[in-house]
PDB file of N, CA and C in Angstrom:
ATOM      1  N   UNK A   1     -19.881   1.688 -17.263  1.00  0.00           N
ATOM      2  CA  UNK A   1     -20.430   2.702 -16.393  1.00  0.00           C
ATOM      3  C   UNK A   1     -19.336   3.217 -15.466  1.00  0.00           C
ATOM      4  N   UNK A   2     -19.056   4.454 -15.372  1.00  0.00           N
ATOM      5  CA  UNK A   2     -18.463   4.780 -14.651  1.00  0.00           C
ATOM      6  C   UNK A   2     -19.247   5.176 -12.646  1.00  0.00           C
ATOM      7  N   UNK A   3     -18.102   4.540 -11.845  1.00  0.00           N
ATOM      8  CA  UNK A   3     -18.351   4.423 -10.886  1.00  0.00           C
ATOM      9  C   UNK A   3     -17.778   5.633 -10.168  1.00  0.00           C
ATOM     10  N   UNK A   4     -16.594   6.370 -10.235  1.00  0.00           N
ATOM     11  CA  UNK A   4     -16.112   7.358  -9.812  1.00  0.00           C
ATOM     12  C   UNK A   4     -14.592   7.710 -10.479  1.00  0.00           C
ATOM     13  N   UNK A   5     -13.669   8.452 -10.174  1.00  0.00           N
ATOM     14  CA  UNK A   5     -12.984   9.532 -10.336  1.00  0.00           C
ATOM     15  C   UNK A   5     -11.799   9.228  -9.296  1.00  0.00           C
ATOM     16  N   UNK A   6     -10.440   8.974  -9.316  1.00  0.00           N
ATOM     17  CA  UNK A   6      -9.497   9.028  -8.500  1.00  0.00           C
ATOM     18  C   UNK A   6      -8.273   9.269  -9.225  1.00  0.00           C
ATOM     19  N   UNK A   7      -7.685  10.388  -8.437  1.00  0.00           N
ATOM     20  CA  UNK A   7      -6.078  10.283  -8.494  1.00  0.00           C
ATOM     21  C   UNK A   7      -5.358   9.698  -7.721  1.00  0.00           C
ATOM     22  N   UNK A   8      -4.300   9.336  -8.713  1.00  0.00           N
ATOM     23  CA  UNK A   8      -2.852   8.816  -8.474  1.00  0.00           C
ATOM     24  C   UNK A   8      -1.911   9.206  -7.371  1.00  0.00           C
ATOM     25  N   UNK A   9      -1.533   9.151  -6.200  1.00  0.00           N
ATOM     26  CA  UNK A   9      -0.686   9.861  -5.778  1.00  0.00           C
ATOM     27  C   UNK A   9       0.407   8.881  -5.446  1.00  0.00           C
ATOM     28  N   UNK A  10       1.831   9.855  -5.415  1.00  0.00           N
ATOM     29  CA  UNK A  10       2.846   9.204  -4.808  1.00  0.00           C
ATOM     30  C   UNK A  10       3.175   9.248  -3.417  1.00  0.00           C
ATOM     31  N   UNK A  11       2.895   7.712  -3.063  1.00  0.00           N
ATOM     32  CA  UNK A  11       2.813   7.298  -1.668  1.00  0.00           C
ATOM     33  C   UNK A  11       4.211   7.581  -0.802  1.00  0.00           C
ATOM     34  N   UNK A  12       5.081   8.096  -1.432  1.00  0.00           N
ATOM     35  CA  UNK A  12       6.050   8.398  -0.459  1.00  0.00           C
ATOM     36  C   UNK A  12       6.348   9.550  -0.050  1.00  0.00           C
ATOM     37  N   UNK A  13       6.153  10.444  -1.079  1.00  0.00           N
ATOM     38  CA  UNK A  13       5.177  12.267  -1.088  1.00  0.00           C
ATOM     39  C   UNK A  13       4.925  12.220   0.117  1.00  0.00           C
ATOM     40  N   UNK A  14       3.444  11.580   0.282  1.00  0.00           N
ATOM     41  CA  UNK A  14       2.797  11.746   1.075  1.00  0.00           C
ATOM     42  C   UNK A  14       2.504  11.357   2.976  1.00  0.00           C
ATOM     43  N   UNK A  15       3.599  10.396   3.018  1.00  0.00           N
ATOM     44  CA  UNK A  15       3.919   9.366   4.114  1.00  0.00           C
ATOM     45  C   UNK A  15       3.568   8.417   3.970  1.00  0.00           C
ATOM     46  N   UNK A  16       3.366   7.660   3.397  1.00  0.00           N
ATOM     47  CA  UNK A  16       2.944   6.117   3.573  1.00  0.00           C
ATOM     48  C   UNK A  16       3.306   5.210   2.508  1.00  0.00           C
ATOM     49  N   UNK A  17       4.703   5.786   2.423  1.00  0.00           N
ATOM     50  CA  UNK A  17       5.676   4.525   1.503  1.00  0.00           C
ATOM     51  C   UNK A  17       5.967   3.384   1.549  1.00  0.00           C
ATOM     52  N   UNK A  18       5.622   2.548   2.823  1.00  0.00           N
ATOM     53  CA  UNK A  18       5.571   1.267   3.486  1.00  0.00           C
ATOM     54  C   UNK A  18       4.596   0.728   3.769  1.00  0.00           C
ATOM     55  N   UNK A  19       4.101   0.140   2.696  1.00  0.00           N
ATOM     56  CA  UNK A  19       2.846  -0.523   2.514  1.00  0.00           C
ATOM     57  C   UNK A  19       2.954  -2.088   3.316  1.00  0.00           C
ATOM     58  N   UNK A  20       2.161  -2.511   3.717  1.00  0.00           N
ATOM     59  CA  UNK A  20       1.899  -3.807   4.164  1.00  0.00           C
ATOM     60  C   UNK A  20       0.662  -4.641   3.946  1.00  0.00           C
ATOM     61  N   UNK A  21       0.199  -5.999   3.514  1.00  0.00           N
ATOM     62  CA  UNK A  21      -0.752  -6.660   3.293  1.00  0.00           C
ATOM     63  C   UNK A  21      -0.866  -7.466   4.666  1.00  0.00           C
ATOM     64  N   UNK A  22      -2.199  -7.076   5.295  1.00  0.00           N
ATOM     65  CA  UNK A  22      -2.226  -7.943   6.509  1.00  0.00           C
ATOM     66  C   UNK A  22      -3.267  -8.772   5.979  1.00  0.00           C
ATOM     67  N   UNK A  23      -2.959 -10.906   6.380  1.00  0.00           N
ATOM     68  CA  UNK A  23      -4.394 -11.362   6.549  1.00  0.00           C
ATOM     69  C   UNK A  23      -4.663 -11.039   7.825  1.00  0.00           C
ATOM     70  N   UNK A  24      -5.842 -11.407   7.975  1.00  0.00           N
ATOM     71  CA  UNK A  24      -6.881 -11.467   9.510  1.00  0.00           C
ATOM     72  C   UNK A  24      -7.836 -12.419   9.653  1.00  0.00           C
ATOM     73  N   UNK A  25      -7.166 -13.263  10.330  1.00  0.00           N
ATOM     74  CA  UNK A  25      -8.413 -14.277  10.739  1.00  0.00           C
ATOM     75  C   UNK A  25      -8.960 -13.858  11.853  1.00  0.00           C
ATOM     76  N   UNK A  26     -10.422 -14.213  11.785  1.00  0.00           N
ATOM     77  CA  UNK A  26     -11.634 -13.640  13.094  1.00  0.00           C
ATOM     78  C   UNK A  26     -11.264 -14.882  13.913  1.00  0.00           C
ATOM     79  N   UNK A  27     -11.688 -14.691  15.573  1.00  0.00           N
ATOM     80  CA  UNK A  27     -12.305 -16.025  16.341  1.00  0.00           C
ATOM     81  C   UNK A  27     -13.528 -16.406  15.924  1.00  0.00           C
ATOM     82  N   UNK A  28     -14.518 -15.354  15.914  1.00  0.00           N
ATOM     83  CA  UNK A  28     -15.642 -15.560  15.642  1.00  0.00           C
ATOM     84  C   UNK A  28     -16.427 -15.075  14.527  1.00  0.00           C
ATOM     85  N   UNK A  29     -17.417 -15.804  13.765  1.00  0.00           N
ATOM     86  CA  UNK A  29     -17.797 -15.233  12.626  1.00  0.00           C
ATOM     87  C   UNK A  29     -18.830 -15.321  12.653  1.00  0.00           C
ATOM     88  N   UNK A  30     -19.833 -14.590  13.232  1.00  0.00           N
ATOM     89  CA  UNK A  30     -21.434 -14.359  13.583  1.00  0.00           C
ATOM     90  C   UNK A  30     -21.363 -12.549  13.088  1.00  0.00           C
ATOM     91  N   UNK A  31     -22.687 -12.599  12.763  1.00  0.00           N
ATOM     92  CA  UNK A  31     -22.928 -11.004  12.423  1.00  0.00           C
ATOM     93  C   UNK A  31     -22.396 -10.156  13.408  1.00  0.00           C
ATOM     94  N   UNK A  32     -22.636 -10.451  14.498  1.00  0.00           N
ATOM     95  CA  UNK A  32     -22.091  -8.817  15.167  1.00  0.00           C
ATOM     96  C   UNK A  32     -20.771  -8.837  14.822  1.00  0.00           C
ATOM     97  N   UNK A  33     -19.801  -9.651  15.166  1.00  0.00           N
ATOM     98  CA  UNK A  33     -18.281  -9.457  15.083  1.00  0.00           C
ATOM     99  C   UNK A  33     -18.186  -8.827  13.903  1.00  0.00           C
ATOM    100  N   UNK A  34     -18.223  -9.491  12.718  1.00  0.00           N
ATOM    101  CA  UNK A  34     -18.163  -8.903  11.416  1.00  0.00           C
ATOM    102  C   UNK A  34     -18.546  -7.760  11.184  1.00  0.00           C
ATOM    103  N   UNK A  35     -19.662  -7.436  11.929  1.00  0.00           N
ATOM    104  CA  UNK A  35     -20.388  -5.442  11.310  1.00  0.00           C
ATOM    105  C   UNK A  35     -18.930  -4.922  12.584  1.00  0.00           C
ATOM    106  N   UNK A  36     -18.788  -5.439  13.560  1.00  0.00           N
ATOM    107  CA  UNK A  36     -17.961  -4.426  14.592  1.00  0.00           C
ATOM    108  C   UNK A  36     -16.918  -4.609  13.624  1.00  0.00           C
ATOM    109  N   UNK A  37     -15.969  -6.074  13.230  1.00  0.00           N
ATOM    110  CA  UNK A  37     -14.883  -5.522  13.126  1.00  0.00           C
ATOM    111  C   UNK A  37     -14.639  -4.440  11.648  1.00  0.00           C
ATOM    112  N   UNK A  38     -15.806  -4.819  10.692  1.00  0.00           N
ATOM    113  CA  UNK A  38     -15.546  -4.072   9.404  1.00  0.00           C
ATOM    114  C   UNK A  38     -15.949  -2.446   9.652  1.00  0.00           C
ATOM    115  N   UNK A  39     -17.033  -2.560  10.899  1.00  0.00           N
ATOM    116  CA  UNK A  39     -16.886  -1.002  11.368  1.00  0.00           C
ATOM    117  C   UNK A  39     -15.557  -0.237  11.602  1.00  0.00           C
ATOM    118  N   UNK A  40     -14.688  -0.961  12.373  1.00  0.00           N
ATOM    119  CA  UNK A  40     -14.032  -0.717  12.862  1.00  0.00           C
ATOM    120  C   UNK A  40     -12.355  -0.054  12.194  1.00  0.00           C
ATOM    121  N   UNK A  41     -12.784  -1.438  10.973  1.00  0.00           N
ATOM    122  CA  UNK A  41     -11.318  -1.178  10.545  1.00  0.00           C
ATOM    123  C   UNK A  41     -11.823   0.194   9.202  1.00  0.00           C
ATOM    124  N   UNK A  42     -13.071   0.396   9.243  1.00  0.00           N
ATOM    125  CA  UNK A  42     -12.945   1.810   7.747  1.00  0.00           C
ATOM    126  C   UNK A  42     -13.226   3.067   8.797  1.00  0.00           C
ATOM    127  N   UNK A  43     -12.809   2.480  10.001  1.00  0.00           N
ATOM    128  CA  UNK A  43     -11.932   3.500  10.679  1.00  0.00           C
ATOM    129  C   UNK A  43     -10.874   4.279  11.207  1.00  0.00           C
ATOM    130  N   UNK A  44     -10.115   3.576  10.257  1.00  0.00           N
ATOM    131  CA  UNK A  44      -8.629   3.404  10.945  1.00  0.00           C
ATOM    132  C   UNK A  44      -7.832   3.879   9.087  1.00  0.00           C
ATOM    133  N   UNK A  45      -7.270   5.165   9.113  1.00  0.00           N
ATOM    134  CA  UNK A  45      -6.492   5.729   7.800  1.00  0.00           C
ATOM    135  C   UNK A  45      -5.557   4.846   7.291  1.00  0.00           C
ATOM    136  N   UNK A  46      -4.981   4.309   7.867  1.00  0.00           N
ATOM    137  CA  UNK A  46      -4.034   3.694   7.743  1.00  0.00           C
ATOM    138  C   UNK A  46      -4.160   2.511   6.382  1.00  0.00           C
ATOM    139  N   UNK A  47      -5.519   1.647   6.646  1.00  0.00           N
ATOM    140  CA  UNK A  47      -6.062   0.715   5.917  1.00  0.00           C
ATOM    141  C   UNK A  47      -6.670   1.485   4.669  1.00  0.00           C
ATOM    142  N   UNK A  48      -5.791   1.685   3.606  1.00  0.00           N
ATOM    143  CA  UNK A  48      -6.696   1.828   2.787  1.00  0.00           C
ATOM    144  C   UNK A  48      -7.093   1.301   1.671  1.00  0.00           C
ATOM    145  N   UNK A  49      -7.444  -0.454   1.737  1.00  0.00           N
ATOM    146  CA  UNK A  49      -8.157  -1.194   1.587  1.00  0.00           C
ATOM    147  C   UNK A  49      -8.534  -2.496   2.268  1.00  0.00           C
ATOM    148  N   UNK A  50      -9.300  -2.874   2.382  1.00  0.00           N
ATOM    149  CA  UNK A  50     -10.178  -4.511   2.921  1.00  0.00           C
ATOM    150  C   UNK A  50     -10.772  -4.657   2.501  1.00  0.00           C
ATOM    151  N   UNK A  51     -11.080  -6.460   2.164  1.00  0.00           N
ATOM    152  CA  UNK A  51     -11.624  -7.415   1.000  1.00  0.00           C
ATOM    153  C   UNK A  51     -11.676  -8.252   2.365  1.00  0.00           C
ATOM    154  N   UNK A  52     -12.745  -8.820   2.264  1.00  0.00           N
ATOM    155  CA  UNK A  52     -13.504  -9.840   2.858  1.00  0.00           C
ATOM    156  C   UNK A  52     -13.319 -11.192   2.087  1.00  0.00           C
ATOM    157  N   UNK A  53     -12.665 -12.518   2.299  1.00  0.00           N
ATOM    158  CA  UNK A  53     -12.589 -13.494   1.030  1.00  0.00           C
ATOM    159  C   UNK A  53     -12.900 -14.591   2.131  1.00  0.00           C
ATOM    160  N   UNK A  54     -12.849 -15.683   1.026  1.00  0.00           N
ATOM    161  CA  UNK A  54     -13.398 -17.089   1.240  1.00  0.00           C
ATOM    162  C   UNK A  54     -12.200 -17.762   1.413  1.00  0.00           C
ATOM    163  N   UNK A  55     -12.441 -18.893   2.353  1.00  0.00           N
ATOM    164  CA  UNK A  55     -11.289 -19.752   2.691  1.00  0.00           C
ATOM    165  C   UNK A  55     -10.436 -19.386   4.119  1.00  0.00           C
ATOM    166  N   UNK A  56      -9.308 -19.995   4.739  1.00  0.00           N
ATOM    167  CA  UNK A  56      -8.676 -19.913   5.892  1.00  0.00           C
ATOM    168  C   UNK A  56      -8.774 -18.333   6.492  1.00  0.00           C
ATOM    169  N   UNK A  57      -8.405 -17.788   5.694  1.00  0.00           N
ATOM    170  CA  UNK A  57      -8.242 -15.798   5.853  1.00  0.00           C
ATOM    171  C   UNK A  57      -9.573 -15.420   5.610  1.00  0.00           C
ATOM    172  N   UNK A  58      -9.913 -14.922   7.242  1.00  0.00           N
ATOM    173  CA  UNK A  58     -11.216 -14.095   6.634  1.00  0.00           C
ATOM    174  C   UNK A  58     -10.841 -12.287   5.830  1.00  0.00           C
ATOM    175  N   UNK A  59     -10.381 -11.966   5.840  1.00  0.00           N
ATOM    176  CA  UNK A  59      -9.618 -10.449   5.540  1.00  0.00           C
ATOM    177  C   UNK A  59      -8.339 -10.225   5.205  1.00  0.00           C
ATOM    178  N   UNK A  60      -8.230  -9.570   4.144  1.00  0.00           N
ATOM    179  CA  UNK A  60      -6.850  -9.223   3.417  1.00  0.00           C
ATOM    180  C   UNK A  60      -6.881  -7.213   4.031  1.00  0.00           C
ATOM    181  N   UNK A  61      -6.173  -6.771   4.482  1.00  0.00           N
ATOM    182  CA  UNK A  61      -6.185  -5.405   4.599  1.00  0.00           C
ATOM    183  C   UNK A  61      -4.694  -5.041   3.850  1.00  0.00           C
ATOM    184  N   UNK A  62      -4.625  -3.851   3.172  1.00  0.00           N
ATOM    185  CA  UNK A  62      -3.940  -3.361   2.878  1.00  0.00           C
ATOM    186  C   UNK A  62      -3.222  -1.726   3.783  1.00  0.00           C
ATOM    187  N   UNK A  63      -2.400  -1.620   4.602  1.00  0.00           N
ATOM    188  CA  UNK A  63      -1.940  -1.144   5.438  1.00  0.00           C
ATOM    189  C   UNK A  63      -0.950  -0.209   4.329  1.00  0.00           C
ATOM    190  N   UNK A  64      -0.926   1.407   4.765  1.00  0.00           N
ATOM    191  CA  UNK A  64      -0.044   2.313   3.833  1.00  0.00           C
ATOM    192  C   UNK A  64       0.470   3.036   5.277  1.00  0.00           C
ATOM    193  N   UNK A  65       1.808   2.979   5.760  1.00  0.00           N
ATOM    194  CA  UNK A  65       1.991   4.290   6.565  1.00  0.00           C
ATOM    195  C   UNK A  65       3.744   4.568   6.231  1.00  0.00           C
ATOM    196  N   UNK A  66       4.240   4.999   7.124  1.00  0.00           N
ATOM    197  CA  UNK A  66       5.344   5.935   6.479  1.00  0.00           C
ATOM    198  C   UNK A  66       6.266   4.628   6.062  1.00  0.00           C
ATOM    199  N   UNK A  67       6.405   3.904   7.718  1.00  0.00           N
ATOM    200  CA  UNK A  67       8.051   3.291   7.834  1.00  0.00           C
ATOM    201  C   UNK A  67       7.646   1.657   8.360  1.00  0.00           C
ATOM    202  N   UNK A  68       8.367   1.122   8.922  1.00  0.00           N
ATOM    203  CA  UNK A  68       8.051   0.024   9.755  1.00  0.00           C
ATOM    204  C   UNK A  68       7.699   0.429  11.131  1.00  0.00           C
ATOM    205  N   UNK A  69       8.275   1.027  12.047  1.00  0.00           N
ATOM    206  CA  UNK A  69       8.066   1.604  12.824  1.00  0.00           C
ATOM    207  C   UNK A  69       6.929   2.551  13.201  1.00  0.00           C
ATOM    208  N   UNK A  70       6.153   2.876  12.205  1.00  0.00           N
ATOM    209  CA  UNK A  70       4.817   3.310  11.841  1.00  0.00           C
ATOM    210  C   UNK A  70       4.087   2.287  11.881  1.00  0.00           C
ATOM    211  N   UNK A  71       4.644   1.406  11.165  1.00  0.00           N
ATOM    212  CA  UNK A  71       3.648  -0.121  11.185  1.00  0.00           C
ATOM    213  C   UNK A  71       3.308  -0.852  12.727  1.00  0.00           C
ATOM    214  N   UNK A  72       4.225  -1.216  13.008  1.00  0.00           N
ATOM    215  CA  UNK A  72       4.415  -1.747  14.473  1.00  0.00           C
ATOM    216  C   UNK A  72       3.539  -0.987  15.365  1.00  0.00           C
ATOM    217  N   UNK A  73       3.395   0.527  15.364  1.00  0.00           N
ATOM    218  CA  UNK A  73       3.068   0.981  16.195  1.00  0.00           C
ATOM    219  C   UNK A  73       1.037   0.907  15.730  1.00  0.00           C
ATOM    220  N   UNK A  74       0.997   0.787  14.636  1.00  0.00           N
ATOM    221  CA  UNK A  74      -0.218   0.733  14.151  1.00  0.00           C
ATOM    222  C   UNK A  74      -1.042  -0.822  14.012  1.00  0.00           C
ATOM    223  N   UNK A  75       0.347  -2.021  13.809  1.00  0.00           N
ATOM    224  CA  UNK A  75      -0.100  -3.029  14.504  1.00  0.00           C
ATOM    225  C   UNK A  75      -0.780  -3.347  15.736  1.00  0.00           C
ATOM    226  N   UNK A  76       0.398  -2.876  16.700  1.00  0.00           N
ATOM    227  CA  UNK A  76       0.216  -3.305  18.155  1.00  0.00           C
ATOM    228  C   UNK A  76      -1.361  -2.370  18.865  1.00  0.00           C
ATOM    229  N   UNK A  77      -1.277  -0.854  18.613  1.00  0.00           N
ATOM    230  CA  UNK A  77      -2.245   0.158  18.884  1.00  0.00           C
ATOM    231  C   UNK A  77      -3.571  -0.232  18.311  1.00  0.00           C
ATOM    232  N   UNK A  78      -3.334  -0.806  17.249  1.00  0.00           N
ATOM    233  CA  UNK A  78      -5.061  -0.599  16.172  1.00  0.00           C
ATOM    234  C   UNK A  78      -5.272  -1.811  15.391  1.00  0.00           C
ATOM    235  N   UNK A  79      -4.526  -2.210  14.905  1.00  0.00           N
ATOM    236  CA  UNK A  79      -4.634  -3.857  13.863  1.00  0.00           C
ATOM    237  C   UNK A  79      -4.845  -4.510  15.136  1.00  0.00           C
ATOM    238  N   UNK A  80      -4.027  -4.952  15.762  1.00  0.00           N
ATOM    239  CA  UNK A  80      -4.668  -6.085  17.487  1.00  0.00           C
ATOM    240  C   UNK A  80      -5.530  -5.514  17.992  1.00  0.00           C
ATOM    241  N   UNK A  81      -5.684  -4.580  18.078  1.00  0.00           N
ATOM    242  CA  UNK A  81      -7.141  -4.323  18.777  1.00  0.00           C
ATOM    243  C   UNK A  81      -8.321  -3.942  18.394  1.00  0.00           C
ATOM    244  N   UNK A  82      -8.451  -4.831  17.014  1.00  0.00           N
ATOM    245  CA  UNK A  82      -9.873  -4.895  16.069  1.00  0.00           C
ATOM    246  C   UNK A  82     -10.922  -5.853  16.679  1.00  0.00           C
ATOM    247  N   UNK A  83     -12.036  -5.319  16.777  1.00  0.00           N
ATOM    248  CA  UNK A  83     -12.947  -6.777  17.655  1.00  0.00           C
ATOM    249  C   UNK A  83     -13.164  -8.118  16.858  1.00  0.00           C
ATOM    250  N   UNK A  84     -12.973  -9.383  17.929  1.00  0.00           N
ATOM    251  CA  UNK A  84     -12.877 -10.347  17.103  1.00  0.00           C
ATOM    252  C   UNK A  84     -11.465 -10.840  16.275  1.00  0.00           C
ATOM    253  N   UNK A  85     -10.601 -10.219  16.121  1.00  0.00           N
ATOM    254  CA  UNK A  85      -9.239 -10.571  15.590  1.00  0.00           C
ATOM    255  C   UNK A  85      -8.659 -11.987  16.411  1.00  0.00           C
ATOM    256  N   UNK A  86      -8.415 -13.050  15.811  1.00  0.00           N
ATOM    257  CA  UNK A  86      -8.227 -14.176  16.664  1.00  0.00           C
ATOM    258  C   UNK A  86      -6.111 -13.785  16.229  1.00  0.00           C
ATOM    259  N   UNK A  87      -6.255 -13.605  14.369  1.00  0.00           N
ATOM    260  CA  UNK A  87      -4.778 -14.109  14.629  1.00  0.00           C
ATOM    261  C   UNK A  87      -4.832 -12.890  13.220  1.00  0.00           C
ATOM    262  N   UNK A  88      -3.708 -12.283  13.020  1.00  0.00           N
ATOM    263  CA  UNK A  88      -2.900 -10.992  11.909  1.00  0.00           C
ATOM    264  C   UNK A  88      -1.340 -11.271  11.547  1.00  0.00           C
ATOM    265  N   UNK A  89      -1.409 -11.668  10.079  1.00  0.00           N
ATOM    266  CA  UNK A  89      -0.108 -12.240   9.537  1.00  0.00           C
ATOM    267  C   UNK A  89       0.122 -11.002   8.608  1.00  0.00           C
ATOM    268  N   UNK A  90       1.465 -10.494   8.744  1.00  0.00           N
ATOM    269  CA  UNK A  90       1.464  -9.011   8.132  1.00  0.00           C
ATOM    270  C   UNK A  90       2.676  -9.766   6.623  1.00  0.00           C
ATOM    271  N   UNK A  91       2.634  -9.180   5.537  1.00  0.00           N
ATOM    272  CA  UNK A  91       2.992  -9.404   4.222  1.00  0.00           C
ATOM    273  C   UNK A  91       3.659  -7.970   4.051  1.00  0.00           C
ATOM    274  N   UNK A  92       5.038  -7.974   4.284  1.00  0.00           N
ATOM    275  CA  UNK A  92       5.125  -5.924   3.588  1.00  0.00           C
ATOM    276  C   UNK A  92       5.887  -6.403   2.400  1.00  0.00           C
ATOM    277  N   UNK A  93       5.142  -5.373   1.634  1.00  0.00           N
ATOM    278  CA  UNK A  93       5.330  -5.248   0.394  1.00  0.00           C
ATOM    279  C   UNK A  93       6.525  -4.650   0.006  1.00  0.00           C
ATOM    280  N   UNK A  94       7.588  -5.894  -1.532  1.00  0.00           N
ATOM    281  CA  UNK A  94       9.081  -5.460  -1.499  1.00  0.00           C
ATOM    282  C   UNK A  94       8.646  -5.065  -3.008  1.00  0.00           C
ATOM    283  N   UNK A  95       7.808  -5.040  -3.967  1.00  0.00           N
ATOM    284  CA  UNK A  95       7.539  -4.513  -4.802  1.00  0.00           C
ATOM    285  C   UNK A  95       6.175  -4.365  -5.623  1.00  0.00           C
ATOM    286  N   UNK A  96       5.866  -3.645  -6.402  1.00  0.00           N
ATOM    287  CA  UNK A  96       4.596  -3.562  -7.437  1.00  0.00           C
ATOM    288  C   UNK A  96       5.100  -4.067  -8.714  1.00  0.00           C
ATOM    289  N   UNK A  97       4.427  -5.351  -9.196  1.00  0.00           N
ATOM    290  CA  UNK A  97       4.611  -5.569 -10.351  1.00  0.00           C
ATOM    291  C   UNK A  97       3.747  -5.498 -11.246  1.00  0.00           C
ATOM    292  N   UNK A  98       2.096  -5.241 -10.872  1.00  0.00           N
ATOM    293  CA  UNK A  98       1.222  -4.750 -11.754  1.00  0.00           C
ATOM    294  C   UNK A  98       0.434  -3.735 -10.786  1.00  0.00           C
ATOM    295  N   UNK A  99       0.600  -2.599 -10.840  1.00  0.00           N
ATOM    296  CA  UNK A  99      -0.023  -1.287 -10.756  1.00  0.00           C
ATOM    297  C   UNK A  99      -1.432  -1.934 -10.843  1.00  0.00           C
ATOM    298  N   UNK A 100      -2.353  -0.676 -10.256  1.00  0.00           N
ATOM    299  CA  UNK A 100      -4.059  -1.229  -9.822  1.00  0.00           C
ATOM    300  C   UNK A 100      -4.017  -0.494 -11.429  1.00  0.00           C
ATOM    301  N   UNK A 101      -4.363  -1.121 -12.426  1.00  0.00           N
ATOM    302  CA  UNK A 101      -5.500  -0.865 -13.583  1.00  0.00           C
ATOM    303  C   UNK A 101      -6.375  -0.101 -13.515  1.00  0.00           C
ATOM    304  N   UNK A 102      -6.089   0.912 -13.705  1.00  0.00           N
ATOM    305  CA  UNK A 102      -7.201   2.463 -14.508  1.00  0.00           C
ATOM    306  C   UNK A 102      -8.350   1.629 -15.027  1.00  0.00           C
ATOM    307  N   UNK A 103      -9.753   2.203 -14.315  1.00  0.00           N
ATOM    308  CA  UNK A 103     -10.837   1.685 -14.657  1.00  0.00           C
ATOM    309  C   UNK A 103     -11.190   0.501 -14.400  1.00  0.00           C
ATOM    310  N   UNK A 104     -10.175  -0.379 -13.390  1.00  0.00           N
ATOM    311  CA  UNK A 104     -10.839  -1.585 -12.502  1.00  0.00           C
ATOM    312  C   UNK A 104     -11.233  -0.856 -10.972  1.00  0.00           C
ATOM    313  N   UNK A 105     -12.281  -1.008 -10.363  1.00  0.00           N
ATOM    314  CA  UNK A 105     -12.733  -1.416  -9.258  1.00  0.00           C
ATOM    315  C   UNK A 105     -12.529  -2.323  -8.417  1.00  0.00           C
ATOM    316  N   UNK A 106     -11.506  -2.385  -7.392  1.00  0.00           N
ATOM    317  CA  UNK A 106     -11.332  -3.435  -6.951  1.00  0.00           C
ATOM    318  C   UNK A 106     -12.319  -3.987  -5.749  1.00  0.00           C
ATOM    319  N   UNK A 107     -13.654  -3.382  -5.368  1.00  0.00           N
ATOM    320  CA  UNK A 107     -14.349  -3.965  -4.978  1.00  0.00           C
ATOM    321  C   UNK A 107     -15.374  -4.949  -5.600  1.00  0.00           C
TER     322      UNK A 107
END
């Protein structure tokens, strides 16, 4: 079944050639925190993806902006100041070795 329709673009085209994988551990993990902070973060362009997983890391976000210096500033401004964020370990990405698969869903 098809779920939807997306193009490809090149992320450096566009500004956001400096990708980063942030975990995020919560302080707290009761319903409100969780609806605020997942409100919060599919508010923010920058993230354009979060997965919710099991184990130490409550949240994997995937962070796209131009440079590092883009990052930092999108760390300190908007990643720290997600509600509930106890602790954010940032991962930047030094390469792609398997491309997202045409016709997987990664939700």
């Amino acid at each position: 079944m098809i779920t939807h329709y997306a193009a490809c673009l090149d992320s450096v085209k566009i500004g956001r050639g400096f990708e980063v994988f942030v975990s995020v551990a919560l302080s707290v993990r009761d319903r409100a925190t969780i609806t605020s902070f997942e409100e919060a973060v599919c508010d923010l362009p920058e993230v354009v993806e979060a997965h919710r997983l099991f184990g130490e890391v409550d949240y994997r976000l995937r962070v796209a902006v131009a440079d590092a210096e883009a990052y930092e500033r999108c760390y300190t401004n908007k990643l720290a100041m997600l509600p509930g964020v106890a602790q954010l370990v940032s991962h930047p990405l030094m390469k792609v070795v398997v491309p997202r698969r045409a016709g997987l869903n990664s939700a």
